[in-house]
N, C-alpha and C. Protein backbone atom coordinates (compact mmCIF):
# COMPACT_ATOMS: atom_id res chain seq x y z
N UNK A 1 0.85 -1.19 0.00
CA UNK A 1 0.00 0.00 0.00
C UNK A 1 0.88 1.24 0.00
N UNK A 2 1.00 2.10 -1.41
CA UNK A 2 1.60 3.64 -1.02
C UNK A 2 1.15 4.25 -0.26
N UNK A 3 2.64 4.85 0.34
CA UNK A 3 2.13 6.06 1.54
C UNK A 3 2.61 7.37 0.82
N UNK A 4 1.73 8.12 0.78
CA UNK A 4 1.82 9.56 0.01
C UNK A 4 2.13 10.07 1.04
N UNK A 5 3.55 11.36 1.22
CA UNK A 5 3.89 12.25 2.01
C UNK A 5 3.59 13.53 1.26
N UNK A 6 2.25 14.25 1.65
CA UNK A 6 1.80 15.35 0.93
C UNK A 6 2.80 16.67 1.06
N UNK A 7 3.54 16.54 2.25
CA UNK A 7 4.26 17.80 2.22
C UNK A 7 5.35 18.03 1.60
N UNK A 8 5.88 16.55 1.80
CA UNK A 8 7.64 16.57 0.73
C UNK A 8 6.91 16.23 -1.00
N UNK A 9 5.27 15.89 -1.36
CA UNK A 9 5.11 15.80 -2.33
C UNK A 9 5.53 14.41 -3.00
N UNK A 10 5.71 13.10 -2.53
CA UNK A 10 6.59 12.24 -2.55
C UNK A 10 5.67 11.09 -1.82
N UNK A 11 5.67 10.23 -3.15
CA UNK A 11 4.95 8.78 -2.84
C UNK A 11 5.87 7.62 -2.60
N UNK A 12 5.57 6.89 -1.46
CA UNK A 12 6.53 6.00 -1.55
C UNK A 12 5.60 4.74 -1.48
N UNK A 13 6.53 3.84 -2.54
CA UNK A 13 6.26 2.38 -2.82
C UNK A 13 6.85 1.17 -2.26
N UNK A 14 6.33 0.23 -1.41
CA UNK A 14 7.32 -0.87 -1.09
C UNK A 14 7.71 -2.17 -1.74
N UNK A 15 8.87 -2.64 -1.98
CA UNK A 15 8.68 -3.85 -2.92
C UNK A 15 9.95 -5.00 -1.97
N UNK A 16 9.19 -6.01 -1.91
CA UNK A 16 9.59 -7.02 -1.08
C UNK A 16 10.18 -7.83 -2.12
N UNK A 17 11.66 -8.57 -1.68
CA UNK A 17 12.05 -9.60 -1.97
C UNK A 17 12.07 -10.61 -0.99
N UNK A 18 10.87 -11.77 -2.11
CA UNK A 18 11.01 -12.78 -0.86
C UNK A 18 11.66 -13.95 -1.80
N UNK A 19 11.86 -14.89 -1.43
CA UNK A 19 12.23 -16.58 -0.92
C UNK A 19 12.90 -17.08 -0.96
N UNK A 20 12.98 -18.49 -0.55
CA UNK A 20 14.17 -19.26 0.42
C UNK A 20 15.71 -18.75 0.17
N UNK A 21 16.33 -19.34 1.95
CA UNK A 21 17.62 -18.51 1.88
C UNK A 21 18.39 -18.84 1.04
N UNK A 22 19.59 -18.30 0.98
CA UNK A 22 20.85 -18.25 -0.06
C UNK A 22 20.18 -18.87 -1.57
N UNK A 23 18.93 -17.72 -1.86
CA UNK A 23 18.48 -17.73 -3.22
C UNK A 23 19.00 -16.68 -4.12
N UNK A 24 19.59 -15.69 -3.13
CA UNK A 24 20.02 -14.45 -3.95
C UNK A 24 19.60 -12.92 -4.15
N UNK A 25 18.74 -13.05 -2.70
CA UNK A 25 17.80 -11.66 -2.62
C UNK A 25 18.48 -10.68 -2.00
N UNK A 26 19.42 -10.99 -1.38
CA UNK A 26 20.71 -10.02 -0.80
C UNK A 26 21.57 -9.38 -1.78
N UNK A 27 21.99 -10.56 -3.19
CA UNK A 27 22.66 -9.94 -4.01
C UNK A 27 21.97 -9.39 -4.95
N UNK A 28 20.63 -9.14 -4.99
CA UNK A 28 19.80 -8.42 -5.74
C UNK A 28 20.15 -6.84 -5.32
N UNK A 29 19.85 -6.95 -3.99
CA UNK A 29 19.71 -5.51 -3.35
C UNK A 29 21.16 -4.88 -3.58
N UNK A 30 21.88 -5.95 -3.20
CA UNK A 30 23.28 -5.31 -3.17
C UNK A 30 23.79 -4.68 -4.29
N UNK A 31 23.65 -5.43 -5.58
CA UNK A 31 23.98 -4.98 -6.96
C UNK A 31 22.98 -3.74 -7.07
N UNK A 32 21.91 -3.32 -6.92
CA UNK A 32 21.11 -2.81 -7.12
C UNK A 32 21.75 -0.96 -6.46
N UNK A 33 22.01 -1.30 -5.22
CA UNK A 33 22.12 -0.56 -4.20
C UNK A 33 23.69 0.15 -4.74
N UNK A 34 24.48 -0.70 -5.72
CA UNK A 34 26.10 -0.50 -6.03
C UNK A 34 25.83 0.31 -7.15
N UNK A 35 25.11 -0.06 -8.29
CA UNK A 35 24.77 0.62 -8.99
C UNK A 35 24.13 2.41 -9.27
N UNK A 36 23.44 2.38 -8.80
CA UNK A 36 22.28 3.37 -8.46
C UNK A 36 23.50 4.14 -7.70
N UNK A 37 23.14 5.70 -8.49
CA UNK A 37 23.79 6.98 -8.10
C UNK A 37 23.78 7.38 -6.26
N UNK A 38 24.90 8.34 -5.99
CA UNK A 38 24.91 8.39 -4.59
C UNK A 38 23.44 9.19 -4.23
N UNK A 39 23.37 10.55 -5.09
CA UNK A 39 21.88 10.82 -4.76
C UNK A 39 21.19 10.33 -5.02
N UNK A 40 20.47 9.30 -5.49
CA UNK A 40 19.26 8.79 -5.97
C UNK A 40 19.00 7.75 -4.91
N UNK A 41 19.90 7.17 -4.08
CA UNK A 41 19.66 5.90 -3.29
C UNK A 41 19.97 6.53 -1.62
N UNK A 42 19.09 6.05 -0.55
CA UNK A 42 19.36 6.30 0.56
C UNK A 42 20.44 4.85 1.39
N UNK A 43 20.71 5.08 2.42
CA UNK A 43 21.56 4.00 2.98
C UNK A 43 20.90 2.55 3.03
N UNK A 44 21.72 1.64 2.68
CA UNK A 44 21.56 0.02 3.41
C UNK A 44 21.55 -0.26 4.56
N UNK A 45 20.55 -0.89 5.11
CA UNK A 45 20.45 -1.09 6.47
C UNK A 45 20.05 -2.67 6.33
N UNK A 46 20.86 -3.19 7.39
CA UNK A 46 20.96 -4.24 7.33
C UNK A 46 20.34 -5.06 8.76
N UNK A 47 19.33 -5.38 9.10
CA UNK A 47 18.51 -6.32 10.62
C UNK A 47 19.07 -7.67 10.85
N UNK A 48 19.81 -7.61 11.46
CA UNK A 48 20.57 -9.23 11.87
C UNK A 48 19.24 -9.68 12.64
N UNK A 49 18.82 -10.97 12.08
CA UNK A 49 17.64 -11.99 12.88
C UNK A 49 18.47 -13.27 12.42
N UNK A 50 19.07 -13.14 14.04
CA UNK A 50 19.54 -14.66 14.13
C UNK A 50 21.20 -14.62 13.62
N UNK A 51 21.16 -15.70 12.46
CA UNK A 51 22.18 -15.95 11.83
C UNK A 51 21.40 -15.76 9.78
N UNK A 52 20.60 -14.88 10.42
CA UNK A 52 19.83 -14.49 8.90
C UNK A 52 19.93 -13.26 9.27
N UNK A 53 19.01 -12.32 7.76
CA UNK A 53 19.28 -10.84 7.61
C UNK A 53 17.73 -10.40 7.23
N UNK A 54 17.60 -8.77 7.64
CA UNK A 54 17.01 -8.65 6.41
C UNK A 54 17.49 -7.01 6.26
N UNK A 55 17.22 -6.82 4.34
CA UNK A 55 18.29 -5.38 4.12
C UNK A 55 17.11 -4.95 3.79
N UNK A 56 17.25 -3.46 3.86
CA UNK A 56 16.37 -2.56 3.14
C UNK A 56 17.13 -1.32 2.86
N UNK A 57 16.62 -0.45 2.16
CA UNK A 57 16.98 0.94 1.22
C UNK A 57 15.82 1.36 0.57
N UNK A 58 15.87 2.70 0.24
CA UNK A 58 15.13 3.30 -0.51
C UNK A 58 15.90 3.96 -1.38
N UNK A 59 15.34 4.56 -2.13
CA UNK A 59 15.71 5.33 -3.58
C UNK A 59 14.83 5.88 -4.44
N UNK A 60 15.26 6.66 -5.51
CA UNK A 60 14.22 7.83 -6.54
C UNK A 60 14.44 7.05 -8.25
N UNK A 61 13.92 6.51 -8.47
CA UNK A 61 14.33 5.72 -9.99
C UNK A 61 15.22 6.80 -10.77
N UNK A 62 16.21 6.72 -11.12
CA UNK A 62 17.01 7.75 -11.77
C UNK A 62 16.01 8.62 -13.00
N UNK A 63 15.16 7.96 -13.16
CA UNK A 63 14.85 8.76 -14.68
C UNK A 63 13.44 8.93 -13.94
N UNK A 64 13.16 9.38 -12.89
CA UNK A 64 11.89 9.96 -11.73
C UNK A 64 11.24 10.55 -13.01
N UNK A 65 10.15 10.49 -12.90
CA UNK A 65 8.99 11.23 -13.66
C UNK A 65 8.17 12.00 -12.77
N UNK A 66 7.44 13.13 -12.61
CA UNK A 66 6.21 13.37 -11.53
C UNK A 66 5.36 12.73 -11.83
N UNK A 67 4.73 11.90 -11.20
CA UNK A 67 3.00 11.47 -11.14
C UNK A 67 2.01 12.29 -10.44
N UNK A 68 1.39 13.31 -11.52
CA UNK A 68 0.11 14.02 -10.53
C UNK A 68 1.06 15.11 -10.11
N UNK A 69 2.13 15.37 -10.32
CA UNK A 69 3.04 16.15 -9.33
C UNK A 69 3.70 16.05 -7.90
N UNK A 70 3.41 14.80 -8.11
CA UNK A 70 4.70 13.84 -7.19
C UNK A 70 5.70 13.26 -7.44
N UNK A 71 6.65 13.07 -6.41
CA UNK A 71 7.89 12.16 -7.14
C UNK A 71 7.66 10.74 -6.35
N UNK A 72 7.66 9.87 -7.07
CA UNK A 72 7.92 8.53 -6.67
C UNK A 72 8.98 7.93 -5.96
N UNK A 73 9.00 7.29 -4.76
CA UNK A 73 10.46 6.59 -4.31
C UNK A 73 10.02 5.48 -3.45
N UNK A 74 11.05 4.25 -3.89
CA UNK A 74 10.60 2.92 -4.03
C UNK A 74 11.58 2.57 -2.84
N UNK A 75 11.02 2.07 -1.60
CA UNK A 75 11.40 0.78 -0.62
C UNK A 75 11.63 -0.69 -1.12
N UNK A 76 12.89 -0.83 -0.88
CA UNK A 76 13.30 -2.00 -1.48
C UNK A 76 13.84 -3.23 0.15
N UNK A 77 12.99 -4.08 0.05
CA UNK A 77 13.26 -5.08 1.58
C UNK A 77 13.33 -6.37 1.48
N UNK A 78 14.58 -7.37 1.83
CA UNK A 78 14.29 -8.50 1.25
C UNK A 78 14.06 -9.29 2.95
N UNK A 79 13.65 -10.51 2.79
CA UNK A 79 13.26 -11.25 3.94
C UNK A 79 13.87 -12.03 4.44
N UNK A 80 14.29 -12.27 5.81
CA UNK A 80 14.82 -13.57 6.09
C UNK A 80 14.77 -14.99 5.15
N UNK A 81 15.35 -15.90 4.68
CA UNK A 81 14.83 -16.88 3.71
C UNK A 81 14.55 -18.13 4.82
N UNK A 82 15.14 -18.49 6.31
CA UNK A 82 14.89 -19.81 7.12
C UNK A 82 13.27 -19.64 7.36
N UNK A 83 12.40 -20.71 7.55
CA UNK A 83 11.82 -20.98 7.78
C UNK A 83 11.25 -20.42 9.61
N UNK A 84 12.18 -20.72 10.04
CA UNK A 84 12.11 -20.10 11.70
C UNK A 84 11.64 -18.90 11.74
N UNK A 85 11.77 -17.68 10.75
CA UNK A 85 11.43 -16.31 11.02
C UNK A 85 10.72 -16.16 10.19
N UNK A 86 9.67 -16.84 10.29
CA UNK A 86 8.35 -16.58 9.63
C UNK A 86 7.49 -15.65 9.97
N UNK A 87 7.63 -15.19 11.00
CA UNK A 87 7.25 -13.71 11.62
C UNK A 87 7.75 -13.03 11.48
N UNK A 88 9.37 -12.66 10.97
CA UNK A 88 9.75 -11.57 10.17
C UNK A 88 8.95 -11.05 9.29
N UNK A 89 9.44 -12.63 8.11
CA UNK A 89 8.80 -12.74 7.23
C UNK A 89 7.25 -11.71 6.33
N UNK A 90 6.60 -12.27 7.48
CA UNK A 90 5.14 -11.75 7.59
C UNK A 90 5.27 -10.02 7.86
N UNK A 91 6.00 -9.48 8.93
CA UNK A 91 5.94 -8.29 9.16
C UNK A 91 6.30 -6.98 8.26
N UNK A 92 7.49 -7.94 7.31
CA UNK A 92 7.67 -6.74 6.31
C UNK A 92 7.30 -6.80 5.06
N UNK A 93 6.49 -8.07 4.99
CA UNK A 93 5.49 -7.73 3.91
C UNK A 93 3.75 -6.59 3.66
N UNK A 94 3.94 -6.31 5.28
CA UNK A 94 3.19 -4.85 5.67
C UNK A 94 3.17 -4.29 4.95
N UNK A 95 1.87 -3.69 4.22
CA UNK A 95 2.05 -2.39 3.43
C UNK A 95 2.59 -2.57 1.62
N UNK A 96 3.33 -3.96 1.86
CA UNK A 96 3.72 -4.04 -0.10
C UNK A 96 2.87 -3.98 -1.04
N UNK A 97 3.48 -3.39 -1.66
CA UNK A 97 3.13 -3.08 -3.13
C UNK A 97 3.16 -3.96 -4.19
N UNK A 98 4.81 -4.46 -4.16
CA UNK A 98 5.01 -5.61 -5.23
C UNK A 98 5.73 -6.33 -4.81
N UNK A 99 5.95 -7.87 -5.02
CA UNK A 99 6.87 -8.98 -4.87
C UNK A 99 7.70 -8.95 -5.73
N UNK A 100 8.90 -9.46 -5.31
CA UNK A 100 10.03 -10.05 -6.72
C UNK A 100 9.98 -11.80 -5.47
N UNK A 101 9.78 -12.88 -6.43
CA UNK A 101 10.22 -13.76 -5.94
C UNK A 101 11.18 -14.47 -6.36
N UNK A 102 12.45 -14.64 -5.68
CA UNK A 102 13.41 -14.99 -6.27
C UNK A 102 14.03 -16.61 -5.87
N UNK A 103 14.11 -17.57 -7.01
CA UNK A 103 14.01 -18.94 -6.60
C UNK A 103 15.57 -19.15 -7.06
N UNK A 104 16.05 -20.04 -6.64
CA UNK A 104 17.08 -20.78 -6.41
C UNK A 104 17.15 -21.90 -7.78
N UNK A 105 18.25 -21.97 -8.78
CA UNK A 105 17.46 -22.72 -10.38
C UNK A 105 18.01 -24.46 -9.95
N UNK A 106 18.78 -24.28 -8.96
CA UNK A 106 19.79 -25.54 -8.31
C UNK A 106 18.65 -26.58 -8.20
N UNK A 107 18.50 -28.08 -8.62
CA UNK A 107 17.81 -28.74 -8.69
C UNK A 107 16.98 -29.41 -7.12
N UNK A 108 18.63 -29.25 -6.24
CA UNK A 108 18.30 -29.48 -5.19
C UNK A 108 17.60 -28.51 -4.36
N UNK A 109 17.31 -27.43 -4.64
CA UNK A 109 16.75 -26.01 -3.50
C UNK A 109 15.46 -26.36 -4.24
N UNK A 110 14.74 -27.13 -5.10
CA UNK A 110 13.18 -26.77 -5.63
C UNK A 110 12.30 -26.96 -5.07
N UNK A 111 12.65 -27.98 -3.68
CA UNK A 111 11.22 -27.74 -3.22
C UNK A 111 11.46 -27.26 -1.55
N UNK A 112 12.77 -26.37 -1.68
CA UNK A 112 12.42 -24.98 -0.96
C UNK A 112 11.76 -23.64 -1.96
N UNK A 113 11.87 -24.13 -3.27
CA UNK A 113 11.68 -22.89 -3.75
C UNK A 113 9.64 -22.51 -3.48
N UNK A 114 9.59 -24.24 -4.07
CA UNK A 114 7.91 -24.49 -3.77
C UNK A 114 7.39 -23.92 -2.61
N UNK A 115 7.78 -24.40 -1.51
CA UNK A 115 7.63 -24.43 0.18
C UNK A 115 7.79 -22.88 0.19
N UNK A 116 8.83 -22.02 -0.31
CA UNK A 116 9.11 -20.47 0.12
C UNK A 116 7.68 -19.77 -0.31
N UNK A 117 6.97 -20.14 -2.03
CA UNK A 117 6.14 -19.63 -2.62
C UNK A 117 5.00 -19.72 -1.91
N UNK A 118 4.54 -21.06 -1.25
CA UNK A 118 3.06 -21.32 -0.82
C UNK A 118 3.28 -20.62 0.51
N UNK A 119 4.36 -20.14 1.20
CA UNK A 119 4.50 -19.51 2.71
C UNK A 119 4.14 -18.02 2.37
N UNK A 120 5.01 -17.14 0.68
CA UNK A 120 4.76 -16.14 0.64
C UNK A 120 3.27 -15.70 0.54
N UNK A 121 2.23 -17.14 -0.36
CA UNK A 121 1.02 -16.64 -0.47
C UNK A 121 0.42 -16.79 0.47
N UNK A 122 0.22 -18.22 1.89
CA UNK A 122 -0.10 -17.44 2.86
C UNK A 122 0.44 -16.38 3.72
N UNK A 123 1.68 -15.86 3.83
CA UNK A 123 1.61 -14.51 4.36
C UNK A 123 1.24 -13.57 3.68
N UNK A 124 0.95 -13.34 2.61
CA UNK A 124 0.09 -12.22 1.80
C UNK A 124 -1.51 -12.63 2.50
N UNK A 125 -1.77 -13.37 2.72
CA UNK A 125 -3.41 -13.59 3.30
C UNK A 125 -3.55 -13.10 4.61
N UNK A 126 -2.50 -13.01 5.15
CA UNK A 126 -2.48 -12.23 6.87
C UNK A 126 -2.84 -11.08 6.57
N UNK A 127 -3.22 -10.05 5.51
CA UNK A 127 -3.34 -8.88 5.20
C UNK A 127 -4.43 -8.74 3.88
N UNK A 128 -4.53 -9.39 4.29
CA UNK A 128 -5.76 -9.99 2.93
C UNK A 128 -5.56 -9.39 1.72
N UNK A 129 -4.68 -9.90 0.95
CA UNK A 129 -3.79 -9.95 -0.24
C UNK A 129 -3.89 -10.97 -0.73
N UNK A 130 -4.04 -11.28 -2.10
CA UNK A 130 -3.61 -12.35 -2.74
C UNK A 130 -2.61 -12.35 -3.62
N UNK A 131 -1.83 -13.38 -3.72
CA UNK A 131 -0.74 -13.54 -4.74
C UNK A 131 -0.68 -13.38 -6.44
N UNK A 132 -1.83 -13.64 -6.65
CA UNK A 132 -2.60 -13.80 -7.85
C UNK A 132 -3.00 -12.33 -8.25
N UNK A 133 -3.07 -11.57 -7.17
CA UNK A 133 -3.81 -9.93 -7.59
C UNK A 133 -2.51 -8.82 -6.88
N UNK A 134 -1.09 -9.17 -6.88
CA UNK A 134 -0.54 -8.32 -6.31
C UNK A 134 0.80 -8.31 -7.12
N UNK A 135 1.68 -7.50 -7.71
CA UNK A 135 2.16 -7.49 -8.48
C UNK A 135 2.84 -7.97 -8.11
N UNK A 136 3.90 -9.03 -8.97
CA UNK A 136 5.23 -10.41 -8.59
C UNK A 136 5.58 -10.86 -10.04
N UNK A 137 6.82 -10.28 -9.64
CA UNK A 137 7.78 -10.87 -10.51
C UNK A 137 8.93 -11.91 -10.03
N UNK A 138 9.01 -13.16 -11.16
CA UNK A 138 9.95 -14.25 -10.60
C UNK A 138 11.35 -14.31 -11.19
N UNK A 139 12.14 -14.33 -10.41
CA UNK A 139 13.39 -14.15 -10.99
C UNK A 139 13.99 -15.66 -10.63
N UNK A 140 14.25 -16.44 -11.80
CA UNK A 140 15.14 -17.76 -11.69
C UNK A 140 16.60 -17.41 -11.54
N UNK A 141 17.36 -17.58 -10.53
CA UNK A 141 18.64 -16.81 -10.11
C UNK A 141 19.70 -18.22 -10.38
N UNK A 142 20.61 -18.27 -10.53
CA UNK A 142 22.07 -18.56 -10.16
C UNK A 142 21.84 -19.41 -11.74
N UNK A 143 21.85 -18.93 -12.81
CA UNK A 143 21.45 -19.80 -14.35
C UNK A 143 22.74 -20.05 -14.63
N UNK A 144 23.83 -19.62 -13.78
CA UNK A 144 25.16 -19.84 -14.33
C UNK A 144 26.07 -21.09 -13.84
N UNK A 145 25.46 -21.84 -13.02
CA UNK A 145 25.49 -22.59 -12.31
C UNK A 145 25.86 -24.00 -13.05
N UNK A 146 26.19 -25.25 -12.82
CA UNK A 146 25.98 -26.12 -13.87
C UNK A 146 24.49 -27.50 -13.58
N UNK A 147 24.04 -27.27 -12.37
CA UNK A 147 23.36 -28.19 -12.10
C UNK A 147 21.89 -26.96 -11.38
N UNK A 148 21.51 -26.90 -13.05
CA UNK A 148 19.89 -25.92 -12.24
C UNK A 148 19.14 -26.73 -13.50
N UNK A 149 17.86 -26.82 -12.83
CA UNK A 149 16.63 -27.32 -13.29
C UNK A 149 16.34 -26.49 -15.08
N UNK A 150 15.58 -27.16 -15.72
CA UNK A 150 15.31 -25.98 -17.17
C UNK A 150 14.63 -25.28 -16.97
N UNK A 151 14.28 -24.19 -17.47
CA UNK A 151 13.48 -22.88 -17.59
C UNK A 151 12.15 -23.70 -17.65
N UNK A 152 11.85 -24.38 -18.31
CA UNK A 152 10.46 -24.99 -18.75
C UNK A 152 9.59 -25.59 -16.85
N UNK A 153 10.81 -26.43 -16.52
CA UNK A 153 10.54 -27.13 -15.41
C UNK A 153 10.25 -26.02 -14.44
N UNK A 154 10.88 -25.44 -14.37
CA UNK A 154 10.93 -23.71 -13.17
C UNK A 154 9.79 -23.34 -13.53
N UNK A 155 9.54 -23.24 -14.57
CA UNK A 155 7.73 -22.01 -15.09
C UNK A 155 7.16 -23.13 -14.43
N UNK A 156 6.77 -24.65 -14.59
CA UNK A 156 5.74 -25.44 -14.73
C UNK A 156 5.44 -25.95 -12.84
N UNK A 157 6.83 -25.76 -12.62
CA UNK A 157 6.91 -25.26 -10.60
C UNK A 157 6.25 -24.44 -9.79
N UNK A 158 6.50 -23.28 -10.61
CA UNK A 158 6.87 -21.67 -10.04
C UNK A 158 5.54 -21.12 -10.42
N UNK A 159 5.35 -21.08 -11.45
CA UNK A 159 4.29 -20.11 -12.07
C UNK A 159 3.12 -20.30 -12.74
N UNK A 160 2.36 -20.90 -12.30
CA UNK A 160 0.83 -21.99 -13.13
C UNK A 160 -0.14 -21.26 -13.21
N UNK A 161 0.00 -19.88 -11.93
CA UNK A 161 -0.97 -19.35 -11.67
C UNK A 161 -2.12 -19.08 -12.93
N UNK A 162 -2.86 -18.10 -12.59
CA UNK A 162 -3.55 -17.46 -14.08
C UNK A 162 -4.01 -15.75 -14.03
N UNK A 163 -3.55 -14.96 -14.57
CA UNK A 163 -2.57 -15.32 -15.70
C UNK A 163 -0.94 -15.49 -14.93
N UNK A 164 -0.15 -16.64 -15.59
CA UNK A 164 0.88 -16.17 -15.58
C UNK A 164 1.88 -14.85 -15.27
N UNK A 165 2.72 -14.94 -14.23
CA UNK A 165 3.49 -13.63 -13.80
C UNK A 165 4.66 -13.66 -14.64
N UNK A 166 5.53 -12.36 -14.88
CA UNK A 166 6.32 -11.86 -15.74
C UNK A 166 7.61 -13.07 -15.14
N UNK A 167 8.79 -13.26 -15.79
CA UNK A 167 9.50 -14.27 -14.98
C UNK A 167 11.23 -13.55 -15.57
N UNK A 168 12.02 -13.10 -15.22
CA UNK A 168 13.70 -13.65 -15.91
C UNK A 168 14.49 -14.30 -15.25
N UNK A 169 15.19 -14.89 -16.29
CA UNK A 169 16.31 -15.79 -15.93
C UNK A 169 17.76 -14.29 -15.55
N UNK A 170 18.45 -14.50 -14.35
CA UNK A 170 19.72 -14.14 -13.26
C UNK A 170 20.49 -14.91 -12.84
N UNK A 171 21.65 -14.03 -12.61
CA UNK A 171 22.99 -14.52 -12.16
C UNK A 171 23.05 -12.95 -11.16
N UNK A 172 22.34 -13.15 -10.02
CA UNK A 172 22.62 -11.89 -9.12
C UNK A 172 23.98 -11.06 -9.00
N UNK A 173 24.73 -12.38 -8.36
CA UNK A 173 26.24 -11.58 -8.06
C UNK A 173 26.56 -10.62 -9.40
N UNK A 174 26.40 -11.03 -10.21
CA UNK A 174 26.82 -9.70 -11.39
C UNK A 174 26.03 -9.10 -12.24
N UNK A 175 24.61 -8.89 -11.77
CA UNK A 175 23.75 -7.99 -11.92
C UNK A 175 22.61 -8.43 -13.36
N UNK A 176 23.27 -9.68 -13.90
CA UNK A 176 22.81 -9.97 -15.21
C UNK A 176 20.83 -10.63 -14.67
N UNK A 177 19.87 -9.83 -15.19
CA UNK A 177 18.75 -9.84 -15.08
C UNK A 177 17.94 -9.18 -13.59
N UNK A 178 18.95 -8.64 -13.00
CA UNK A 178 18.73 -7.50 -11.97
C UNK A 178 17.91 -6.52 -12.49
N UNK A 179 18.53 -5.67 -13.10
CA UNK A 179 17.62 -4.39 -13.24
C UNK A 179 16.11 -4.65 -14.42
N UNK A 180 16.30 -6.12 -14.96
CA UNK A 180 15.46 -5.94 -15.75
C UNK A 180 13.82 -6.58 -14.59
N UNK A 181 14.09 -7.14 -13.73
CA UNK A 181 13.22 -7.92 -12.77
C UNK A 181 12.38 -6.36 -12.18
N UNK A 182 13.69 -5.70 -11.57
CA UNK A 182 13.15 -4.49 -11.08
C UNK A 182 12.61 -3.69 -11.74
N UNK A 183 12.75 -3.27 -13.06
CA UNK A 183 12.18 -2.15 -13.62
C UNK A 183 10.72 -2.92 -13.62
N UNK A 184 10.65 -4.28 -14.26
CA UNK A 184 9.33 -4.50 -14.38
C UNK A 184 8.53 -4.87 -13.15
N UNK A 185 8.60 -5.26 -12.49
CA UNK A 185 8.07 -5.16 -10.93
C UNK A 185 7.64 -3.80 -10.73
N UNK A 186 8.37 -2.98 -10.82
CA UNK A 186 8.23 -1.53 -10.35
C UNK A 186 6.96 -1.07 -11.55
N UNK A 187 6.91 -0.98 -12.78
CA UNK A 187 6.46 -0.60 -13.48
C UNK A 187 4.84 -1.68 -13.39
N UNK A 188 4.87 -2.74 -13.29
CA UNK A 188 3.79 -2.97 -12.69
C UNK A 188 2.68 -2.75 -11.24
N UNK A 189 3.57 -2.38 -10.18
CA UNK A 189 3.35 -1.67 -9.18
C UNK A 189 2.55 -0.38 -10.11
N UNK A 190 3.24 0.91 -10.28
CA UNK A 190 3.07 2.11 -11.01
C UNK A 190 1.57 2.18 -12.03
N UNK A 191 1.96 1.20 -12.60
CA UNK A 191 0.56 0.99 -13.35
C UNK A 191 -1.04 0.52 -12.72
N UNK A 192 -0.40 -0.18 -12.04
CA UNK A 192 -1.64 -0.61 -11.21
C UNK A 192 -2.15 0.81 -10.18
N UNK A 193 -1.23 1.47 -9.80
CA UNK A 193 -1.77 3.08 -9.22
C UNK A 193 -2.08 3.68 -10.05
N UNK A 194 -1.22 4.20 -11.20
CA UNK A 194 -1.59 4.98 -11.86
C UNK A 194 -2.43 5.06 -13.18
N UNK A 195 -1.24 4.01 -13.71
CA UNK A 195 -2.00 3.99 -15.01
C UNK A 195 -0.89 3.76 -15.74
N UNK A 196 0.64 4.24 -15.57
CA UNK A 196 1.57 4.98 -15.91
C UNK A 196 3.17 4.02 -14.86
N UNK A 197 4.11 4.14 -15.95
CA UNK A 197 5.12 3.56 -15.48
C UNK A 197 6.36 4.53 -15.60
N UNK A 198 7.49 4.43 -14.96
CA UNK A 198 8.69 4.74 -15.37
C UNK A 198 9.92 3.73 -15.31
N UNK A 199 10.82 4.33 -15.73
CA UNK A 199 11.84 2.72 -16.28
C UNK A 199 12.53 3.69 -14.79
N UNK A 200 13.70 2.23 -14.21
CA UNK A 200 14.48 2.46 -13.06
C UNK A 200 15.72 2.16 -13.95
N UNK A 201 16.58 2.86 -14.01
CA UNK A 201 18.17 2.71 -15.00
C UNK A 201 19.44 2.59 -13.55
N UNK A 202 20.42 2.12 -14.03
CA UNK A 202 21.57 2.41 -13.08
C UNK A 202 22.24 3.27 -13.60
């Protein structure tokens, strides 16, 4: 849910990265966060839970457009991935806007990837959200790998829903299908408020 700050004129959007750990939602943010100009991005903050994390930042999409005569700026938060902090989990999906779900392509992580997805859609129901009506994009991460499942098998896992969610294939650590996950996440968020999108560039 955007929170409009009428006085600074400035809407802000939240977009959650969720699922299972060491899938790559840290090096999303991180590349993301390396990229992106010193003014355009606010600090990384990082919540130690446990021997897990969770990061967040905000930022102004470099190529900001006004909407209505606002400027847009996007909360970016990824989630613990263990199972144990499922109440993290749940808490900072408060208020989102859009999902990126990011799965693990390793043959052996697939049915954490399954298990992460059916946890994210019931914690979207704690807030009475559905997965199906909230913008999510899937990012198949580590494709560089030599032992990950096929693209075909991942969609026929991951994504059955109806309609179908937007999906790319990533290699986080070096940014390859990073910004393209985010712009479209974001731009589906945007549209669904407005009507209207803008591209996020590094």
């Amino acid at each position: 849910m955007s929170i409009i700050n009428y006085a600074a004129k400035v809407i802000n959007f939240k977009l959650v990265y969720y699922g299972p750990g060491l899938a790559g939602k840290t090096a999303n943010l991180q590349f993301i966060h390396r990229c992106l100009p010193d003014t355009n991005r606010g600090k990384m903050i990082s919540l130690a839970t446990g021997d897990d994390r969770t990061l967040f930042f905000d930022f102004l999409p470099v190529s900001a457009t006004g909407v209505r005569g606002f400027t847009t700026r996007f909360q970016l938060y990824t989630v613990p991935g263990q199972t144990l902090y499922n109440m993290t989990r749940r808490l900072v999906l408060r208020g989102v806007d859009g999902v990126v779900f990011v799965a693990d392509s390793q043959w052996e992580r697939l049915r954490e990837n399954v298990e992460s997805l059916r946890n994210l859609d019931e914690n979207l129901k704690e807030y009475g959200l559905a997965l199906a009506t909230t913008p999510c994009v899937l990012q198949y991460n580590k494709r560089d790998l030599g032992h990950v499942a096929p693209l075909d098998y991942l969609e026929y896992l991951l994504n059955r829903g109806t309609p179908r969610v937007p999906f790319f294939e990533a290699v986080a650590l070096d940014g390859r299908g990073v910004f393209e996950t985010l712009n479209t996440v974001s731009r589906m968020v945007l549209v669904r408020e407005f009507g209207q999108a803008q591209e996020v560039r590094s």
